[in-house]
Protein backbone atom coordinates (compact mmCIF):
# COMPACT_ATOMS: atom_id res chain seq x y z
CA UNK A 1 50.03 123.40 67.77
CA UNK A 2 49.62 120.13 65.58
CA UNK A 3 53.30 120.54 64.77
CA UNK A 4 54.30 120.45 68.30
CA UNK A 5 52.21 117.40 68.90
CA UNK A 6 54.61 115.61 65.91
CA UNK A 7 57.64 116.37 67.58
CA UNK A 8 59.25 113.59 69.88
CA UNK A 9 58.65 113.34 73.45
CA UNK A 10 62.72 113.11 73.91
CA UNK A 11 63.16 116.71 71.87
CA UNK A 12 60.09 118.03 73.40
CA UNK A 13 61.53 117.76 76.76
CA UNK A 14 64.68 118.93 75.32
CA UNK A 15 63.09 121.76 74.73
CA UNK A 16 63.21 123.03 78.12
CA UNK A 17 66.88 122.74 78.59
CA UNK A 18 67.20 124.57 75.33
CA UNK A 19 65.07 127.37 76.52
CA UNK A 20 67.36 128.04 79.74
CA UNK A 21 70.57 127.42 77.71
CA UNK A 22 69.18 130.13 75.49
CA UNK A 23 68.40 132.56 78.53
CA UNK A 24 71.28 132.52 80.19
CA UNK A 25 73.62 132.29 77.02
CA UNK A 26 71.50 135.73 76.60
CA UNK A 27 72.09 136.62 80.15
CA UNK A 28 75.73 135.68 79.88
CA UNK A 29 76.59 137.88 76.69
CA UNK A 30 74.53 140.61 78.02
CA UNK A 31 76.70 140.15 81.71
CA UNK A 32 79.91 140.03 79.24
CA UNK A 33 79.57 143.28 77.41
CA UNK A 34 78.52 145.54 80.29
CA UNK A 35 81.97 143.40 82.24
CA UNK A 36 83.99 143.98 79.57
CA UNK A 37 83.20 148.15 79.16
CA UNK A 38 83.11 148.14 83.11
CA UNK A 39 86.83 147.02 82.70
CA UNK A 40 88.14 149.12 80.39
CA UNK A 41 86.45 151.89 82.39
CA UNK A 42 87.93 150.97 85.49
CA UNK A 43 91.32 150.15 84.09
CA UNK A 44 91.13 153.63 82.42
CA UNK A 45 90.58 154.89 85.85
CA UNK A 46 93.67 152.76 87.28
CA UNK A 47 96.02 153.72 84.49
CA UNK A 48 94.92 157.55 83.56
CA UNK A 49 92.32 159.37 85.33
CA UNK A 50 93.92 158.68 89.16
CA UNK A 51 97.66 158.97 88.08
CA UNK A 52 96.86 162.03 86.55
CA UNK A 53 94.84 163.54 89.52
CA UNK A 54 97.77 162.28 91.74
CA UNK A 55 100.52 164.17 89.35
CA UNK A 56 97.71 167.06 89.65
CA UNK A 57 97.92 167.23 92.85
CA UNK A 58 101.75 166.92 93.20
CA UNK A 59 102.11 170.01 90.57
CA UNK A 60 99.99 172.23 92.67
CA UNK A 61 102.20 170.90 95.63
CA UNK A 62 105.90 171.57 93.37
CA UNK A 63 104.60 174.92 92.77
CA UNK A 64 103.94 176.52 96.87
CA UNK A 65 107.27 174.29 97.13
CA UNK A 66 109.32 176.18 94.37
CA UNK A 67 107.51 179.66 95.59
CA UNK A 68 108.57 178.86 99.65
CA UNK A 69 112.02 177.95 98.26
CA UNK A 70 112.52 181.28 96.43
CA UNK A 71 111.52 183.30 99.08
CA UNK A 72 114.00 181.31 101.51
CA UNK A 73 116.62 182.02 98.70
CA UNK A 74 115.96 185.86 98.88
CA UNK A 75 115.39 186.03 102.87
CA UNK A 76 118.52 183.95 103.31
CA UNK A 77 120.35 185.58 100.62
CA UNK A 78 122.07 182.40 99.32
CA UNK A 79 121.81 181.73 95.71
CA UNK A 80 122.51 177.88 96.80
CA UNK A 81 118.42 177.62 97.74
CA UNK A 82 117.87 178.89 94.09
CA UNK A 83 119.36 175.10 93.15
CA UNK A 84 116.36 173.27 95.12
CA UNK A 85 114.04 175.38 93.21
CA UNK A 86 115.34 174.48 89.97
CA UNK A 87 114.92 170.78 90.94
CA UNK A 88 111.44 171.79 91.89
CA UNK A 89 111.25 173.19 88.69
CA UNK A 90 112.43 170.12 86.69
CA UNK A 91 109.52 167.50 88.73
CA UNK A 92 107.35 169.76 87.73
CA UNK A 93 108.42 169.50 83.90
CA UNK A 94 108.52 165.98 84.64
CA UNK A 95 105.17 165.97 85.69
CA UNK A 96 103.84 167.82 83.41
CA UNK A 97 105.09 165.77 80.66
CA UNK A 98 103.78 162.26 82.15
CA UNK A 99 100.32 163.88 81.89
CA UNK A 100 101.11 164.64 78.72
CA UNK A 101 101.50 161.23 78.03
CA UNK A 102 98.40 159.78 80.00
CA UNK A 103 96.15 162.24 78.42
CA UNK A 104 96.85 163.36 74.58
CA UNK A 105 93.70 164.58 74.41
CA UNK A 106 94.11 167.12 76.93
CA UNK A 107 97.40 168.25 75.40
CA UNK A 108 95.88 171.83 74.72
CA UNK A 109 95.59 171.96 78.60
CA UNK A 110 99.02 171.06 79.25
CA UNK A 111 101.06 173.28 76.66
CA UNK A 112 98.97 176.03 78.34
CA UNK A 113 100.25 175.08 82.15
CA UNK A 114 103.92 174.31 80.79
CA UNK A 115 104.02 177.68 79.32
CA UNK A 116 102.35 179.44 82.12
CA UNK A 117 104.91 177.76 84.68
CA UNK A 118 107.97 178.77 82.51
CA UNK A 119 106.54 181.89 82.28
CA UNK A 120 106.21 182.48 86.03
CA UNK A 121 109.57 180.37 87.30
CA UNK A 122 111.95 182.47 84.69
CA UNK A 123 110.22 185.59 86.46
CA UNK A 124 110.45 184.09 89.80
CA UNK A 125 113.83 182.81 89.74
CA UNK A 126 115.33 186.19 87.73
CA UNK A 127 113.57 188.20 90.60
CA UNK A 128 114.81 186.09 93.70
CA UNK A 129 118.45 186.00 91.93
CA UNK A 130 118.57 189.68 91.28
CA UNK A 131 117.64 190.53 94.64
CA UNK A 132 120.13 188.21 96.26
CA UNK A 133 122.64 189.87 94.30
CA UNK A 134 121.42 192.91 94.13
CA UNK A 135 121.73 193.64 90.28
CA UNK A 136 118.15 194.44 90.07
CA UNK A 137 116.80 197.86 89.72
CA UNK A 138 114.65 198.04 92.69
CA UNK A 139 112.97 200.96 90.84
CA UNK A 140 111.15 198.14 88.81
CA UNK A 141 110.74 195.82 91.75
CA UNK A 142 107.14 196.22 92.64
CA UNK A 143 106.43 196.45 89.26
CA UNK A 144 107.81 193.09 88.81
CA UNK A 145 107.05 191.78 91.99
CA UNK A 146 103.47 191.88 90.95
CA UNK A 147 103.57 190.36 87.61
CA UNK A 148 105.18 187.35 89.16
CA UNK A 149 102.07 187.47 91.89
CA UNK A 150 99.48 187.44 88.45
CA UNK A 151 101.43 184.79 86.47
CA UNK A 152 101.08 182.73 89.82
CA UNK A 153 98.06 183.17 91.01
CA UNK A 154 96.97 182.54 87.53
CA UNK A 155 99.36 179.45 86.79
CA UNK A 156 97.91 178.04 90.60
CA UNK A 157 94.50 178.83 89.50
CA UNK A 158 94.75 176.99 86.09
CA UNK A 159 96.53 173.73 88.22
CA UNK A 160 93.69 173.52 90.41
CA UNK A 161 91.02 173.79 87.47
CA UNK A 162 92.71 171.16 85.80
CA UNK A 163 92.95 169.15 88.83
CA UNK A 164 89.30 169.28 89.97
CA UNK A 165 88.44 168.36 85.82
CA UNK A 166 90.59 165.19 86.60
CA UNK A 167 88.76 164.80 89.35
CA UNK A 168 85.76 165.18 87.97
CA UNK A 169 86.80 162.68 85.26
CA UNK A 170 87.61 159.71 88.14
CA UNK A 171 84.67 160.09 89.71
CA UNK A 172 82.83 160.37 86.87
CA UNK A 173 84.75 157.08 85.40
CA UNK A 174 84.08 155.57 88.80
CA UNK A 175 80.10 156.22 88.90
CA UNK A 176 79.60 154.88 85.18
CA UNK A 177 80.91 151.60 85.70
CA UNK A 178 78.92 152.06 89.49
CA UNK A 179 75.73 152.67 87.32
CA UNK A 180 76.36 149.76 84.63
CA UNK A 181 77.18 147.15 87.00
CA UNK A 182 73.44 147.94 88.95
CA UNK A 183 71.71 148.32 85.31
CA UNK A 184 73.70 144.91 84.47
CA UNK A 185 72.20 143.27 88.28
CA UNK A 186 68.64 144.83 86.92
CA UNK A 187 68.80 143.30 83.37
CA UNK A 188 70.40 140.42 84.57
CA UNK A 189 67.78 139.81 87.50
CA UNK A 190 64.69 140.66 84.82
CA UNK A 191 65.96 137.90 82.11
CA UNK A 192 66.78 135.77 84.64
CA UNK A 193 62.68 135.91 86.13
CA UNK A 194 62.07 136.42 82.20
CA UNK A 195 63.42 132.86 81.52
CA UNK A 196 62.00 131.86 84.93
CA UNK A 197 58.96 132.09 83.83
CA UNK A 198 59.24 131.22 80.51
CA UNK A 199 60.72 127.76 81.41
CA UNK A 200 57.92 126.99 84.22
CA UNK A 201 55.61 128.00 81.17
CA UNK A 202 57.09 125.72 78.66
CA UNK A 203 57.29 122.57 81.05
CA UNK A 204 54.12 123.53 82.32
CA UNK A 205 52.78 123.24 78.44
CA UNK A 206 55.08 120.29 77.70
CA UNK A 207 53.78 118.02 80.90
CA UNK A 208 50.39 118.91 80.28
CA UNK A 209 50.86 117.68 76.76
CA UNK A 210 52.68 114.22 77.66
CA UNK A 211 49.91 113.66 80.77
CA UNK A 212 47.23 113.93 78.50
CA UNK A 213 48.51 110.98 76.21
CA UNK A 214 49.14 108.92 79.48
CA UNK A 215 46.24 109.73 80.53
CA UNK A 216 44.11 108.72 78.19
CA UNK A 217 46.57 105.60 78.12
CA UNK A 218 45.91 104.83 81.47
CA UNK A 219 41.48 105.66 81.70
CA UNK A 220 41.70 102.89 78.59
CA UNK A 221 43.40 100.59 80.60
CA UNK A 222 41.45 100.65 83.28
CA UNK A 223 38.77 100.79 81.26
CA UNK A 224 40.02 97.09 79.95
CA UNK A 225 41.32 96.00 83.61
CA UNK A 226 38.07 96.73 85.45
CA UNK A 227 35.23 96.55 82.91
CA UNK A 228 33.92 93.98 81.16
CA UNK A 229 37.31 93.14 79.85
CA UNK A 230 36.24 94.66 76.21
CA UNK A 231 38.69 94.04 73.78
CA UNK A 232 36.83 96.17 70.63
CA UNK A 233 37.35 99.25 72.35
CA UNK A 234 40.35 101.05 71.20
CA UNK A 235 42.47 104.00 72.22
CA UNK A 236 42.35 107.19 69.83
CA UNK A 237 45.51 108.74 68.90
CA UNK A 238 45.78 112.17 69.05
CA UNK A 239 49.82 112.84 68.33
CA UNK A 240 52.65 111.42 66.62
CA UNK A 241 54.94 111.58 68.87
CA UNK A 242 56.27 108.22 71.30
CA UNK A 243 53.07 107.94 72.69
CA UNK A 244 51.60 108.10 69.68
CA UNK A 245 53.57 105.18 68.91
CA UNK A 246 52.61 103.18 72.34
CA UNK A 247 48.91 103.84 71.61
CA UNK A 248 49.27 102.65 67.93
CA UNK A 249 51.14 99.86 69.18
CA UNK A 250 49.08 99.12 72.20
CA UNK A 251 46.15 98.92 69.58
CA UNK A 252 47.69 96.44 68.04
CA UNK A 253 48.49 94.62 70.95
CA UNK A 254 44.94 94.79 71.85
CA UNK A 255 43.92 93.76 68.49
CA UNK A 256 46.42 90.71 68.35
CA UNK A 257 45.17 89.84 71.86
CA UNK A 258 41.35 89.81 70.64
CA UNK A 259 41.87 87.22 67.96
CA UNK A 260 44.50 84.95 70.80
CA UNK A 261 41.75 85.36 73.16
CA UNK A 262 39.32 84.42 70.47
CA UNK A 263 40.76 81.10 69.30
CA UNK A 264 41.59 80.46 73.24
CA UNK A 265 37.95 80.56 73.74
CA UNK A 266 36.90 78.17 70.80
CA UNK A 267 39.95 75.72 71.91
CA UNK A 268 38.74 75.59 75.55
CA UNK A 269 36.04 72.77 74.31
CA UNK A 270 38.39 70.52 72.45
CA UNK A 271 40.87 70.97 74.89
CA UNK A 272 38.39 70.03 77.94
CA UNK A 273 37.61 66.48 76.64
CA UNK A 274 41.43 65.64 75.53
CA UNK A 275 42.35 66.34 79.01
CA UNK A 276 39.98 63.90 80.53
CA UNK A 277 40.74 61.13 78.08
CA UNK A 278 45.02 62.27 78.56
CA UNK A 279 43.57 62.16 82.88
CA UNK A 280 42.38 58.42 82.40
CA UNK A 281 45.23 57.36 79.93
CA UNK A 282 47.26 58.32 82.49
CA UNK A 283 46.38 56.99 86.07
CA UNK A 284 46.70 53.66 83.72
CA UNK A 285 50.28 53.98 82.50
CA UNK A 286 50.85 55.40 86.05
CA UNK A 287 49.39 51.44 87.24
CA UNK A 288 51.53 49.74 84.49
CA UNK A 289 54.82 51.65 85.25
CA UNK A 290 54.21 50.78 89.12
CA UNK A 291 53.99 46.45 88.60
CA UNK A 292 57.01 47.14 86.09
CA UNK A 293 59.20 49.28 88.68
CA UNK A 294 58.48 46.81 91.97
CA UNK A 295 59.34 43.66 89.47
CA UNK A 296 62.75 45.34 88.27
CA UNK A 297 63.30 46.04 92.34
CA UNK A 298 62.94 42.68 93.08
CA UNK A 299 65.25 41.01 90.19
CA UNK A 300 67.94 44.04 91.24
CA UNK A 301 67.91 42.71 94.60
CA UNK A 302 68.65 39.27 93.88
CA UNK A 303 71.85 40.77 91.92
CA UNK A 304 73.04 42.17 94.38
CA UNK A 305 73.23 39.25 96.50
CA UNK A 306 74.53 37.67 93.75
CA UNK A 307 77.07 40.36 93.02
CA UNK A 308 78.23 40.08 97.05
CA UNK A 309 78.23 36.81 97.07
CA UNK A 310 80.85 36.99 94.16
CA UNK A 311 82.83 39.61 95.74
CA UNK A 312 83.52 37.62 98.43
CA UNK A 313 84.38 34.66 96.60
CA UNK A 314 87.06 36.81 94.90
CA UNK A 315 87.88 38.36 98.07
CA UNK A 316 88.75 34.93 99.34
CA UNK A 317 91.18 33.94 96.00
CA UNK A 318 92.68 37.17 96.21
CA UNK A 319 93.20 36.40 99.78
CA UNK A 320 94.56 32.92 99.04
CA UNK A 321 96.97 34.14 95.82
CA UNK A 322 98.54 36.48 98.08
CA UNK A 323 98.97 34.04 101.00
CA UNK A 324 100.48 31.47 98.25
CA UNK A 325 102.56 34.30 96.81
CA UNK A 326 103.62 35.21 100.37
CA UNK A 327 104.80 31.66 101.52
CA UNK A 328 106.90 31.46 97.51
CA UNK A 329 108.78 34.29 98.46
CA UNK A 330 109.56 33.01 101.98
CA UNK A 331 110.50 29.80 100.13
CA UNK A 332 112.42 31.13 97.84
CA UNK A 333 114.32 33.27 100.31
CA UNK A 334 114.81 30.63 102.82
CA UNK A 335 116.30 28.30 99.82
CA UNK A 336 118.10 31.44 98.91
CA UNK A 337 119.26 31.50 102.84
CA UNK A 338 120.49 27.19 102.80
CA UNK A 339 122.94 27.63 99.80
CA UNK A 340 124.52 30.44 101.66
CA UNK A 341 124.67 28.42 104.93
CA UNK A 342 125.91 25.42 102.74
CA UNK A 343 128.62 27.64 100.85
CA UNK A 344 129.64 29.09 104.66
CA UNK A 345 129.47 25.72 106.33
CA UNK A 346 131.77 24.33 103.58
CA UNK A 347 134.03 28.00 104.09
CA UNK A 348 134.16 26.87 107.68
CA UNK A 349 135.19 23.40 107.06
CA UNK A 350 137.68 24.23 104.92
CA UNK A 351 139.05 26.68 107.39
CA UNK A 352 138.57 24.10 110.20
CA UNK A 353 141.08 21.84 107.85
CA UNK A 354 143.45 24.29 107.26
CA UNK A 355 143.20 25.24 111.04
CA UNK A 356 143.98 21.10 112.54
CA UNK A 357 146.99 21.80 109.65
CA UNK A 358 148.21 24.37 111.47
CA UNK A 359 147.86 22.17 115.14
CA UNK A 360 149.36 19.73 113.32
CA UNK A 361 152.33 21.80 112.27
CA UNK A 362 152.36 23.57 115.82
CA UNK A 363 152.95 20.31 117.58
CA UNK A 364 156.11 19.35 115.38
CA UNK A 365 157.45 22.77 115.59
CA UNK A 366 156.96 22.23 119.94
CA UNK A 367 158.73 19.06 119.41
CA UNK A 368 161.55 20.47 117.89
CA UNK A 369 161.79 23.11 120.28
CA UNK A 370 162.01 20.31 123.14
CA UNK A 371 164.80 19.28 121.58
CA UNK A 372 166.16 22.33 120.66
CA UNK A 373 165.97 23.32 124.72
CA UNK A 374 166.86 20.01 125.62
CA UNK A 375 170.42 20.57 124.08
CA UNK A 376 170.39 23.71 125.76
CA UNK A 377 169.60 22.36 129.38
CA UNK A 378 172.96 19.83 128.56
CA UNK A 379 174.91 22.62 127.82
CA UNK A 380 174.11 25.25 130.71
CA UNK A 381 175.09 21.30 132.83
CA UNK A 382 178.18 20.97 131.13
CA UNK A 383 179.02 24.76 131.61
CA UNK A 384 177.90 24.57 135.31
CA UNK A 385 180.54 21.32 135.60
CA UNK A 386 183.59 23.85 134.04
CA UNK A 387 182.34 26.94 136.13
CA UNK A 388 182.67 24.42 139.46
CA UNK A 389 185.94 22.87 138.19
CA UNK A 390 186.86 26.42 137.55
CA UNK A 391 186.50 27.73 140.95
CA UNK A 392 188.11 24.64 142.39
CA UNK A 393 191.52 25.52 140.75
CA UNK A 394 190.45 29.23 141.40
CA UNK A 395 190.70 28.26 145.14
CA UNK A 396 193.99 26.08 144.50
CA UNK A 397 195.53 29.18 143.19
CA UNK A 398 194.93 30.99 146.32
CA UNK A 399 195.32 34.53 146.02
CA UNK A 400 196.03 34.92 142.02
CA UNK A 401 193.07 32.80 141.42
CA UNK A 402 190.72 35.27 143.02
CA UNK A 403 189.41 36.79 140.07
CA UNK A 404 188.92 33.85 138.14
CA UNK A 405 186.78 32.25 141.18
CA UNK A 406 184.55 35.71 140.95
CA UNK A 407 183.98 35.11 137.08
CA UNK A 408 183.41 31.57 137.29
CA UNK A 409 181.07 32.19 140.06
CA UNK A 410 178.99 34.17 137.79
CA UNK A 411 179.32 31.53 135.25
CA UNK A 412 177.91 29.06 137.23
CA UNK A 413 175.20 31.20 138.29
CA UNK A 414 174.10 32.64 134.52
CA UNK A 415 174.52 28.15 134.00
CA UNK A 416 171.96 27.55 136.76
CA UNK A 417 169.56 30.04 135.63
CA UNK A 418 169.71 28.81 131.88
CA UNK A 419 169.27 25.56 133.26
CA UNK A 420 165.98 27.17 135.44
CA UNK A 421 164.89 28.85 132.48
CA UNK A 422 165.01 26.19 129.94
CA UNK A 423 163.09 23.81 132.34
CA UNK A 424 160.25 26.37 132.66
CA UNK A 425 160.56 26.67 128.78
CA UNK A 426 160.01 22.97 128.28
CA UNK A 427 156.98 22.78 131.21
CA UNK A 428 155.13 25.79 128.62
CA UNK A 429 156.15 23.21 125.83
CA UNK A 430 154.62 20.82 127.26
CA UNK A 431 151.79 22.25 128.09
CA UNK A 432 151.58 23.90 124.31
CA UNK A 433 151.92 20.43 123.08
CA UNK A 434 148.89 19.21 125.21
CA UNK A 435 146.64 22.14 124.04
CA UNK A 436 147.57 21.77 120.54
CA UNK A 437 146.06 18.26 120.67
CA UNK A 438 143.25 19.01 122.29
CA UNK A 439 142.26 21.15 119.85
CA UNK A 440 143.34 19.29 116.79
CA UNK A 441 140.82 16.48 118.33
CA UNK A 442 138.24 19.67 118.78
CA UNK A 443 139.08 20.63 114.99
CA UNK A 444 138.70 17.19 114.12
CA UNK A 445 134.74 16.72 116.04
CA UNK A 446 134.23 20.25 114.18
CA UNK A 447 135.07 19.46 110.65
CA UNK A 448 132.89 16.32 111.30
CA UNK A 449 129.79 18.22 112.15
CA UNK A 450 130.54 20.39 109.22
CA UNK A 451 129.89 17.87 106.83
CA UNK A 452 126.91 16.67 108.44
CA UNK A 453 125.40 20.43 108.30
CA UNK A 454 126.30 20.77 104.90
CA UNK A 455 124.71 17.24 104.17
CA UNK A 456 120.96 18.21 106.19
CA UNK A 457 121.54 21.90 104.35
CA UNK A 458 121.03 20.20 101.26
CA UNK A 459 118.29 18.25 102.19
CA UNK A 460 116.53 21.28 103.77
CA UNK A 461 116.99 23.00 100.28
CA UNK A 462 115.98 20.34 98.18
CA UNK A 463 112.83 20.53 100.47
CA UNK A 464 112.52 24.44 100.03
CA UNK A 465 112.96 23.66 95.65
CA UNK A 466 109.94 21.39 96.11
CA UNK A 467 107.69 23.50 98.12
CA UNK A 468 108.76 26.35 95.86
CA UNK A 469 107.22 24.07 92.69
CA UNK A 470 104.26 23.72 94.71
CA UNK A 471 103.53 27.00 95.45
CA UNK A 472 104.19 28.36 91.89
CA UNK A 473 101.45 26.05 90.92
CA UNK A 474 99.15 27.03 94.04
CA UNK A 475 99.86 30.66 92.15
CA UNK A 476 98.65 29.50 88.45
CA UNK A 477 95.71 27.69 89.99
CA UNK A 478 94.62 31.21 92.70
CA UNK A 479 95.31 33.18 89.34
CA UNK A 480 92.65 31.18 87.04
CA UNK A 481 90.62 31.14 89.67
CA UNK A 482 90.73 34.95 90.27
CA UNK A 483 90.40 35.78 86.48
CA UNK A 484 87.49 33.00 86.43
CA UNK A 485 85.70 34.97 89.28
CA UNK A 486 86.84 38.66 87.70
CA UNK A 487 85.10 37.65 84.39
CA UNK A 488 82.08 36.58 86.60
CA UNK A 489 82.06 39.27 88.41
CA UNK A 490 82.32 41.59 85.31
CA UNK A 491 79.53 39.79 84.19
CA UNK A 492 77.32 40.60 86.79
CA UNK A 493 78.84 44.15 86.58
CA UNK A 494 77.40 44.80 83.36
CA UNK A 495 73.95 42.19 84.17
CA UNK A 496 73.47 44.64 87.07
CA UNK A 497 73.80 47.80 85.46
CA UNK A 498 71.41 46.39 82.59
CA UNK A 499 69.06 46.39 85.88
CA UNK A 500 69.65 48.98 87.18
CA UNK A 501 68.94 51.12 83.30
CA UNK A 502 65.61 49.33 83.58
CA UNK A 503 64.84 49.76 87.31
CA UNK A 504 66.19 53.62 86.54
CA UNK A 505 63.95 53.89 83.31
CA UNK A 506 60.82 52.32 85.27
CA UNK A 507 61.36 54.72 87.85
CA UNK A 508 61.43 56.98 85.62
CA UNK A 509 58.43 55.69 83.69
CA UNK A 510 56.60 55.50 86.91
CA UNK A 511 57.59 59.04 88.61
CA UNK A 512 56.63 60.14 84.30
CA UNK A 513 53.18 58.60 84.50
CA UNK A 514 52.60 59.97 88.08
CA UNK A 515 53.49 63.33 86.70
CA UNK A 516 51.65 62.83 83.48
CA UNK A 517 48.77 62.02 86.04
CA UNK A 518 49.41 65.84 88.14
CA UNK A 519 50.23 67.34 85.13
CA UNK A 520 46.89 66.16 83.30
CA UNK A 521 44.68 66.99 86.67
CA UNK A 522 47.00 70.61 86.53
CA UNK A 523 46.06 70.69 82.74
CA UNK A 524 42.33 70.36 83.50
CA UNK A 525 42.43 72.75 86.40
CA UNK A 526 43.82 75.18 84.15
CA UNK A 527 41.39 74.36 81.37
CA UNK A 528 38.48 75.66 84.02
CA UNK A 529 40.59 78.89 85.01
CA UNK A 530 41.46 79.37 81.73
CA UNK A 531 37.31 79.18 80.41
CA UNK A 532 36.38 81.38 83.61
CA UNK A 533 39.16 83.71 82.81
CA UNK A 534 38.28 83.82 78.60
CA UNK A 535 34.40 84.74 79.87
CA UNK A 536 35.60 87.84 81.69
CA UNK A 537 36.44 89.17 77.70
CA UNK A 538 34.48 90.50 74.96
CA UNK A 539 35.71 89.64 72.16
């Protein structure tokens, strides 16, 4: 079995699958050809064998039918019955030729039955007609009468043979396909335990193969693990096959290892003294990078006072440049806020001016209207004098004077209340006149204090122009100040990250030399495992 030992572990398990595929494509071709004859049995059963034992049995039927309906024709004498036996007559043709059909091969057969049934219906019916009408000669009747019996008994006897051979045929039909599906079970149940057994043999063969490479595999290994830790011993190879390959490549693994282990074992001196002298090299640099890291501490804390210190310095000029900017805009807005008080105090004035004008020109115009209403008082007197003369020569004229003396009356009376009216006119006048000076004097005072507001406006924003000029140059001295202490400050930006890069790098230095300092005390730590552990091999 070398050859199986060179196939692959992959197509040797393969193998197994391939034997059952194998099996039960066997199985299933076997299980296919018994189906398919079973099938064509069985359908031959469906679509000949039955049908034809059915029409079998009908014929047999058709024929004590067409008999019984002869002998009612003749005991009824009515030659109308004769008609239901020729329909008998013609099922049973039709019968007889769909079993022709079904069965050519029994076609000798039915010729024989469709002659022997003409023979014995043309008797039949020629014997029931003649003795319904009476034409036969009754001389020849029993003659007759019993050659009809023979042809019948012998027609019925042939039916029935026929029928119990297509009986015989269905059930025959009907067992064989019985019998083949049980041998088909058997054969199928015997290959199926065949390749049962055959598989449990092969995987049987093929696991015992693959275990034996492990396990030689694995007692080498262990061999290595627990033992002295020999690495000269090798494993032997006894197939080609993947585990062939992992024991030819374990070998070299083993063999690579040997040398490594070798040269680990003759660098383990060497490497024992360098990591003493690296040990003491380092606990040094690790004393070095310490004095180094608390001086940088030390300088970075005096920057940052520094740096504070500056911050607040340029806190305070910011603080001051916006204060200064602050009170130039409120300067700026109040001087903004006097020329519009000047410009409406000089508005007002002029509109105080224009306003004594108009007193001015109110106190003429009341003047004339005194005049105006003293003419008018003289004329309601002089109208009240001819309204009383009036009614005087009304009341000389007696009686024709009446009417006059009522109109006069009225005259007078529309007089006196003129006169009334234009005295009350002239008291409002007057009094008109009298406010109108007042306020002229008022508009006078006003127009006076005007000037002087305009006058102390100007001042007040001749004072605002020169605190303006001061505080633009409060602004250019907070802003030279603020980039003098930003440039500083920048300065000590970039003097304290310098510090901080060499506080960060002696930190580093120092947490490098402290690891150095593990990392050589590791080193030599792993130096002794790492001679204890090389001892455990031979190499």
């Amino acid at each position: 079995m070398n050859w199986f030992n060179r196939i692959s572990i992959k197509y040797k398990i393969l193998f197994i699958p391939l034997v059952g595929v194998l099996g039960f494509g066997t199985n299933l071709a076997y299980n296919f050809s018994v189906n398919t004859e079973t099938s064509v049995s069985l359908e031959s059963v469906r679509d000949q064998y039955y049908p034809i034992l059915e029409k079998a049995n009908n014929m047999i039927v058709l024929l004590d039918r067409t008999t019984e309906t002869l002998n009612s024709a003749v005991s009824a004498g009515e030659l109308e019955i004769i008609n239901t036996a020729d329909e008998n007559a013609d099922k049973m043709r039709a019968l007889e030729s769909d079993i022709y059909e079904l069965e050519p091969l029994r076609k000798d057969e039915v010729e024989q039955l469709k002659s022997q049934f003409e023979q014995y219906y043309s008797s039949a019916r020629e014997l029931s007609e003649g003795m319904i009408t009476g034409a036969i000669d009754f001389s020849q009747l029993n003659s007759k009468v019993e050659e009809m019996g023979k042809l019948q008994s012998k027609l019925k006897a042939n039916l029935q043979s026929f029928r119990d051979e297509s009986h015989r045929l269905f059930t025959s039909n009907i067992s064989e396909s019985i019998e083949k599906a049980q041998e088909a079970l058997t054969v199928g149940a015997v290959i199926a335990l065949v390749i049962t057994v055959l598989l449990v043999a092969v995987a049987l063969y093929i696991t015992a193969a693959v275990t034996s490479n492990i396990a030689r595999v694995v007692n080498s290994l262990r061999e290595i693990a627990s033992g002295e830790g020999d690495l000269t011993k090798r494993i032997r190879q006894s197939s080609e096959d993947e585990m062939g390959d992992l024991v030819f490549w374990f070998n070299s693994f083993i063999e690579k290892l040997q040398s490594i282990i070798k040269e680990v074992v003759d660098s383990i001196g060497p490497l024992t003294a360098t990591s003493r002298e690296l040990g003491s090299l380092a606990h040094e640099s690790e004393t070095v990078s310490n004095e180094q890291l608390e001086s940088t501490v030390s300088v970075n804390r005096s920057m940052n006072e520094m740096f504070e210190s500056l911050n607040e310095n340029a806190s305070n000029t910011a603080n001051a440049a916006e204060a200064a900017s602050y009170a130039n805009d409120q300067a700026k807005t109040g001087h903004g806020i006097v020329k519009n008080t000047i410009s409406t105090i000089n508005d007002l004035a002029q509109e105080v001016a224009k306003a004594g004008e108009t007193i001015h020109q109110l106190e003429a115009d009341t003047a004339n209207v005194g005049a105006i209403l003293d003419v008018i008082q003289g004329i309601a007197s002089q109208t009240n004098l001819l309204a009383l003369n009036a009614a005087i020569e009304a009341a000389r004229a007696g009686e024709h004077g009446r009417g006059f003396a009522v109109v006069a009356d009225e005259v007078r009376t529309l007089a006196s209340r003129t006169q009334e009216s234009t005295e009350e006119i002239h008291g409002v006048i007057d009094q008109l006149q009298k406010t109108a000076r007042v306020i002229s004097e008022v508009m006078a005072a006003g127009q006076s204090k005007a000037e002087q507001s305009v006058s102390q406006a100007g001042d007040a924003g001749s004072s605002l122009e020169a605190i303006t000029t001061r505080v633009e140059q409060i602004n250019v001295m907070n802003t030279q100040i603020a980039s003098a202490t930003e440039e500083q400050q920048q300065t000590s930006q970039f003097i304290q990250q310098a510090i901080d890069e060499i506080s960060n790098s002696a930190r580093l230095a120092a947490e490098g030399s402290a690891k150095v300092a593990s990392s050589t005390e590791q080193l030599q730590s792993v130096t002794q495992r790492l001679e204890t552990v090389a001892r455990q091999f031979k190499v």
